[in-house]
Protein backbone atom coordinates (compact mmCIF):
# COMPACT_ATOMS: atom_id res chain seq x y z
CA UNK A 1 2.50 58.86 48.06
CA UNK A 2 5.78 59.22 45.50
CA UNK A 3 6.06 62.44 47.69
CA UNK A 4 6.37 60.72 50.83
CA UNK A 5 8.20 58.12 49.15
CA UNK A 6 10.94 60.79 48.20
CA UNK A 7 11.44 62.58 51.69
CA UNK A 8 11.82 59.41 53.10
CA UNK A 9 14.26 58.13 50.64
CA UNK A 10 16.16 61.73 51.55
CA UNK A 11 16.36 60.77 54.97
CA UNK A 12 17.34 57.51 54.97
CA UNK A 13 19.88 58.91 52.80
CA UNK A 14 20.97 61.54 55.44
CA UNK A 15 21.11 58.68 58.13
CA UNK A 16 23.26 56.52 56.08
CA UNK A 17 25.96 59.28 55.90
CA UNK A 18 25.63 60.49 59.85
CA UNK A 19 26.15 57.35 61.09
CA UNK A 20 29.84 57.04 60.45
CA UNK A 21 30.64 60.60 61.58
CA UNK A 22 28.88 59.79 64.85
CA UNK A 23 30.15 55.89 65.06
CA UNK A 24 33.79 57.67 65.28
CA UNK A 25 32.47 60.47 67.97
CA UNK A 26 31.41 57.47 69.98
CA UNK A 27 34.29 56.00 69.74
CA UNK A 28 36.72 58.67 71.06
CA UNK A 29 34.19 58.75 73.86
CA UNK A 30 34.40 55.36 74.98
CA UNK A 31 38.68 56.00 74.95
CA UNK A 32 37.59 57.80 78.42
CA UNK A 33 36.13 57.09 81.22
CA UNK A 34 34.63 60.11 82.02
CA UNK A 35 32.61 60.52 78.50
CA UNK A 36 31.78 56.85 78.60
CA UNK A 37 28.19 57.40 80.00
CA UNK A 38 27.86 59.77 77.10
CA UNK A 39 29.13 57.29 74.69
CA UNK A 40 26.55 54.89 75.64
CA UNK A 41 23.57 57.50 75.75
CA UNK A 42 24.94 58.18 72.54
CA UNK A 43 24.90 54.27 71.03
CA UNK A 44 21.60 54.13 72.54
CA UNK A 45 20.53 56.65 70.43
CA UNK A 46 21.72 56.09 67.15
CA UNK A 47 20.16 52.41 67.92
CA UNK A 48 17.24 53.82 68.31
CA UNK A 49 17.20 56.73 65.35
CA UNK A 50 18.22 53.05 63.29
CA UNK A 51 15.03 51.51 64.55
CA UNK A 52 12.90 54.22 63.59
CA UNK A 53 14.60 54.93 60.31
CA UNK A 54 14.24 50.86 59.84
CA UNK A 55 10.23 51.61 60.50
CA UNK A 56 9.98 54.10 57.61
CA UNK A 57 11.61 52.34 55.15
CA UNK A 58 9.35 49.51 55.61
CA UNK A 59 6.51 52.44 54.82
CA UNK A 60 9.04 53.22 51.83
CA UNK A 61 9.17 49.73 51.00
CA UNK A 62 5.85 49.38 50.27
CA UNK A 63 5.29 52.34 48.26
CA UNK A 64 5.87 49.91 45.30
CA UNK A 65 8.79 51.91 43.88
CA UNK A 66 10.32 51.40 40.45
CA UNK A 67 13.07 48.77 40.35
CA UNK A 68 16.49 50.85 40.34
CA UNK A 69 15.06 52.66 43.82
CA UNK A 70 14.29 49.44 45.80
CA UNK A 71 17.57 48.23 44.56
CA UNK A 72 18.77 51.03 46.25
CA UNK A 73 16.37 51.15 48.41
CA UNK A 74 17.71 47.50 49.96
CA UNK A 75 21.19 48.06 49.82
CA UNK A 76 20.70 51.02 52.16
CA UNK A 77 18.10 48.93 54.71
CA UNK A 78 20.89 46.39 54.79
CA UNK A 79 23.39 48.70 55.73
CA UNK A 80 20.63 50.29 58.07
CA UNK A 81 20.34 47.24 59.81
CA UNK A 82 23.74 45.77 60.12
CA UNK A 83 24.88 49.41 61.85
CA UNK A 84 22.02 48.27 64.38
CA UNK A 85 23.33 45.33 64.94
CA UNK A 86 26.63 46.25 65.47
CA UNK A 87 25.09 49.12 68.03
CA UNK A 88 23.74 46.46 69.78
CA UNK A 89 26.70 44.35 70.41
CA UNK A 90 29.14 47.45 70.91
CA UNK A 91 25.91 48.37 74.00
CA UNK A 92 26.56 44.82 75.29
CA UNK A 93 29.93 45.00 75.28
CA UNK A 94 30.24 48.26 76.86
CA UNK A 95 27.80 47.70 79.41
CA UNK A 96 29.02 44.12 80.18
C-alpha cells in the first residue's frame, strides 16, 4: 500500500507542476480565434485529468499516511481542486 501511496503522491506531484505550463498554453490559445476550439478541448481536459487526479488522492488519502505527508498531501488537493474550479468557470465563460 505505502507503494501505491508513493507513485501516487509522484503524480499528483507531476500534475501540480503541468498545470501552470498548460494554464498559459491555453491561454495564448484562447487570444485566437482559430485555436479557440483547441483551447477549450484543451480546458476540458485538464478538468478532467483534475477530476481523476482528485479521485486518487482520495485513494491516497486514505492510505493513513504519516502526518507531514497529508499535510502535504492537503495543501496539494486544495490546490488540485481550486485549478478545477477555476477550469470550470474559464469553460463557462468561454463557451458562454
Amino acid at each position: 500500500m505505502a507503494e501505491l501511496s508513493d507513485i501516487l503522491k509522484e503524480e499528483l506531484l507531476k500534475l501540480s507542476k503541468q498545470i501552470p505550463e498548460n494554464l498559459q498554453f491555453v491561454s495564448s490559445l484562447l487570444q485566437s480565434d482559430t485555436q479557440a476550439k483547441l483551447g477549450i478541448e484543451t480546458l476540458f481536459s485538464l478538468y478532467n485529468q483534475c477530476s481523476r487526479f482528485l479521485t486518487l488522492a482520495d485513494l491516497y488519502e486514505k492510505a493513513n499516511l504519516e502526518i507531514q505527508q497529508e499535510r502535504e498531501f492537503q495543501n496539494l488537493k486544495k490546490e488540485l481542486n481550486d485549478y478545477r474550479a477555476f477550469f470550470q468557470e474559464l469553460i463557462t465563460d468561454t463557451l458562454t
